[in-house]
C-alpha atoms as a PDB file:
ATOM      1  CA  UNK A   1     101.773 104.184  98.611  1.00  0.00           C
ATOM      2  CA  UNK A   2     103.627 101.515 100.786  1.00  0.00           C
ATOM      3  CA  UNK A   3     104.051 103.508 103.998  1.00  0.00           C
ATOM      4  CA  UNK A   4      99.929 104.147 103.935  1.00  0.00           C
ATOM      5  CA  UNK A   5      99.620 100.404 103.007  1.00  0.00           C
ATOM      6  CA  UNK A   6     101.936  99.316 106.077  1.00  0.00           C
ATOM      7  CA  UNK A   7     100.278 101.767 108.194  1.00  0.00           C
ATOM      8  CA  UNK A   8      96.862 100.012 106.740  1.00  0.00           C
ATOM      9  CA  UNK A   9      97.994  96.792 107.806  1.00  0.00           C
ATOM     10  CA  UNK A  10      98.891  97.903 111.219  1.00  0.00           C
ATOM     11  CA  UNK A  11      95.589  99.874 112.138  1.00  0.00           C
ATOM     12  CA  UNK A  12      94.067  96.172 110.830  1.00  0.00           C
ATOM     13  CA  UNK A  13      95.740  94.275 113.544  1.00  0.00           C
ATOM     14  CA  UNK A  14      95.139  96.698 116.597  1.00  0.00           C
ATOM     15  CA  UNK A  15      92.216  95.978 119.028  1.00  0.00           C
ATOM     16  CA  UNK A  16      88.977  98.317 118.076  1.00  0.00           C
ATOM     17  CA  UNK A  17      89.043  99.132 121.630  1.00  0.00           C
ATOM     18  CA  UNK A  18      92.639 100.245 121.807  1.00  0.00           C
ATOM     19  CA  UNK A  19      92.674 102.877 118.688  1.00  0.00           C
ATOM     20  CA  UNK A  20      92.934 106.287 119.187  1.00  0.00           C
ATOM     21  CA  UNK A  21      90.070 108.545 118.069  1.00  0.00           C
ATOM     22  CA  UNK A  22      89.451 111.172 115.155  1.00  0.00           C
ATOM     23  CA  UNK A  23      92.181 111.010 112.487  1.00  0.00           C
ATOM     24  CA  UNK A  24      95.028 108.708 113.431  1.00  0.00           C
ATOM     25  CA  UNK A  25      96.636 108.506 109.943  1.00  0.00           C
ATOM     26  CA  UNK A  26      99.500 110.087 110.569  1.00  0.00           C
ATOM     27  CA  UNK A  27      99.931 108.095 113.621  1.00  0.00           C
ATOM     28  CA  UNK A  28      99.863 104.519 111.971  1.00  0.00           C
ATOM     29  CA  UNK A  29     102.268 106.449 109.051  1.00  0.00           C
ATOM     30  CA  UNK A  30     104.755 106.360 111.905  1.00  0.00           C
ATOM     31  CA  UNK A  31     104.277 103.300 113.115  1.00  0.00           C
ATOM     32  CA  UNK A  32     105.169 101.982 109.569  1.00  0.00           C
ATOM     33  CA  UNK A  33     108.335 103.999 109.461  1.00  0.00           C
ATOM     34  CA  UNK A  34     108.962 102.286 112.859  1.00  0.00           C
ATOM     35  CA  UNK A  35     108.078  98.892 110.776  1.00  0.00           C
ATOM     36  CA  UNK A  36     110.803  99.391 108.219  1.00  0.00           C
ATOM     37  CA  UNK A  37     113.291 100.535 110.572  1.00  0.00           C
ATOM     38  CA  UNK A  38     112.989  98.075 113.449  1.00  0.00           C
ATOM     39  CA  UNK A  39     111.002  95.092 112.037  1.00  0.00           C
ATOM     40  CA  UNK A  40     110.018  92.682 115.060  1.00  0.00           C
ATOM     41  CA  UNK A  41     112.159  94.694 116.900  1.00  0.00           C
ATOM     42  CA  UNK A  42     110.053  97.029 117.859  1.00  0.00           C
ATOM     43  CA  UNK A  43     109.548  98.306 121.446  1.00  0.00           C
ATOM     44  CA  UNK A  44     107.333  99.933 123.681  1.00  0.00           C
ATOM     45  CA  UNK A  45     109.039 103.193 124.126  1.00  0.00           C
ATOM     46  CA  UNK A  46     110.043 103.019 119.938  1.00  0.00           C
ATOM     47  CA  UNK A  47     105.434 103.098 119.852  1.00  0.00           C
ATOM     48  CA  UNK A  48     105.709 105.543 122.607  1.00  0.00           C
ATOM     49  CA  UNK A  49     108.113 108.024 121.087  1.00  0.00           C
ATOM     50  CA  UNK A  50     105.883 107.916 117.655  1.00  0.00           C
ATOM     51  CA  UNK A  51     102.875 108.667 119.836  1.00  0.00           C
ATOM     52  CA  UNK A  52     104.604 111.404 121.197  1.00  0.00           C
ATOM     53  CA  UNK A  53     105.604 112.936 117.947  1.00  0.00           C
ATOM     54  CA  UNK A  54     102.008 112.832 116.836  1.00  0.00           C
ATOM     55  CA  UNK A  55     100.265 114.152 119.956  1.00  0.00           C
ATOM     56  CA  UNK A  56     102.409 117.152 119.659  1.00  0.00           C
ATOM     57  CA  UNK A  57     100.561 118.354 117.399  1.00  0.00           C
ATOM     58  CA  UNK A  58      97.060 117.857 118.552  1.00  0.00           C
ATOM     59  CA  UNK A  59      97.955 118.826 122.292  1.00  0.00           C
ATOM     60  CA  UNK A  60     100.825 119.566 123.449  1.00  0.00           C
ATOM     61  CA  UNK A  61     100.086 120.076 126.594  1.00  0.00           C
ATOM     62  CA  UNK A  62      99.125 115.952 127.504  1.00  0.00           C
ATOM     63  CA  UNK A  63     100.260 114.755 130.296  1.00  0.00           C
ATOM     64  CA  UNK A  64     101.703 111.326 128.663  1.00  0.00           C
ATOM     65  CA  UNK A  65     104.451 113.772 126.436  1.00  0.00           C
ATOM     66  CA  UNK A  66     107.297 112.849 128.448  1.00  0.00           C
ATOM     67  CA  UNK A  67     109.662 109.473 128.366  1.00  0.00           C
ATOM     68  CA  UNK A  68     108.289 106.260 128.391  1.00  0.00           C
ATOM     69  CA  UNK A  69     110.547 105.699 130.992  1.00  0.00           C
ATOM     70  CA  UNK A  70     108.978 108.325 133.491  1.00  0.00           C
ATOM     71  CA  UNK A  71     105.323 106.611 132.450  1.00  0.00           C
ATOM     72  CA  UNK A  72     103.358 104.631 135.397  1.00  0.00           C
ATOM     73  CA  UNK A  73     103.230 101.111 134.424  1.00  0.00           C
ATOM     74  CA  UNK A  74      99.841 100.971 133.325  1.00  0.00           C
ATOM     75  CA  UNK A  75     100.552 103.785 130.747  1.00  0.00           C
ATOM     76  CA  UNK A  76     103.211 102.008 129.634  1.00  0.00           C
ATOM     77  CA  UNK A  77     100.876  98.787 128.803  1.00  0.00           C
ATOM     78  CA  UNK A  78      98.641 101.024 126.761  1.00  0.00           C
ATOM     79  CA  UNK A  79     101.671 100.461 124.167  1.00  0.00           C
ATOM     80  CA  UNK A  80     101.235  96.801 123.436  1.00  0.00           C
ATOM     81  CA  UNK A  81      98.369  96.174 121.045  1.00  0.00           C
ATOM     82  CA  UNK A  82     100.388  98.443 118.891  1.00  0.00           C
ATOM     83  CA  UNK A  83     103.769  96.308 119.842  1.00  0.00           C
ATOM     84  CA  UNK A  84     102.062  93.465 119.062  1.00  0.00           C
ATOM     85  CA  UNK A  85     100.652  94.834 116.061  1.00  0.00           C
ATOM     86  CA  UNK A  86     103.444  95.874 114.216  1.00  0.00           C
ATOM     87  CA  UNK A  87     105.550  93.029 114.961  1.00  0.00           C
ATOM     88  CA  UNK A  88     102.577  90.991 113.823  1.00  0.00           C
ATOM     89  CA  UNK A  89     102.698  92.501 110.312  1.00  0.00           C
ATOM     90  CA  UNK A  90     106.591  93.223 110.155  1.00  0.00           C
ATOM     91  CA  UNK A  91     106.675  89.288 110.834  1.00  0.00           C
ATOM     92  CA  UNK A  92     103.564  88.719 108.212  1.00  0.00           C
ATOM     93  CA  UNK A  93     106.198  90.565 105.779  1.00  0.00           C
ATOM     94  CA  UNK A  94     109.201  89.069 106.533  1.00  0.00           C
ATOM     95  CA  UNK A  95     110.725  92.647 107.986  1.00  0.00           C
ATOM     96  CA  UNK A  96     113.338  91.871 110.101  1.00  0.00           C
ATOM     97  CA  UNK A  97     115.302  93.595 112.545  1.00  0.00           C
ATOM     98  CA  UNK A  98     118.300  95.531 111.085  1.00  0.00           C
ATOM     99  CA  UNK A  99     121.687  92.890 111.413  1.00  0.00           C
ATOM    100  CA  UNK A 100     122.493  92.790 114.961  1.00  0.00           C
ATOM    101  CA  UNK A 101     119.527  92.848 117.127  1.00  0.00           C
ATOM    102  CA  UNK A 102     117.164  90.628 118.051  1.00  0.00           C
ATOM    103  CA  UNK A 103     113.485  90.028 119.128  1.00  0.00           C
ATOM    104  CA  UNK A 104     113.139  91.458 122.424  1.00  0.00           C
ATOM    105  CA  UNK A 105     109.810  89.215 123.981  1.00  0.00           C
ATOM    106  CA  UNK A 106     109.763  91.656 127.542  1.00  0.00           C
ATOM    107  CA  UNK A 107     107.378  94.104 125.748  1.00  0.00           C
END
């Protein structure tokens, strides 16, 4: 399937060090939706807000479920290898950002 093939790719091009433990599946599923719909445009709160969606589930009760904008800045940095990941393989695949936006480079 292509979203498990995206989310494949992904996982590929994040640190070893920075990925989650047990079953993150369904978290690198998002991350490719967040592929298709943003492209390189991706952003630290977009990886955020998928994170936060998935952790839901497993505990809802962590203390990172709230916005990325109320995150301490070294929180927020925990976001980049997967920035930087799926901009890597939206790029890879020629994904673009929908018409209208552009590459942000602050994140």
């Amino acid at each position: 399937m292509y979203i498990d093939e995206l989310a494949t790719a992904i996982r590929a091009a994040v640190p070893p060090e920075a990925l989650p433990e047990g079953d993150a599946s369904g978290l690198f599923r998002l991350y490719a939706v967040l592929l298709l719909a943003k492209g390189q445009d991706v952003e630290r709160a977009d990886v955020h807000n998928a994170w936060v969606t998935w952790m839901a589930d497993r505990d809802s009760g962590h203390e990172a479920l709230v916005p990325f904008s109320e995150l301490d800045p070294a929180t927020q940095e925990e976001d980049s290898p997967y920035v930087v990941a799926i901009r890597r393989v939206a790029e890879a695949r020629a994904v673009r950002a929908p018409e209208g936006r552009q590459h942000r480079s602050d994140d």
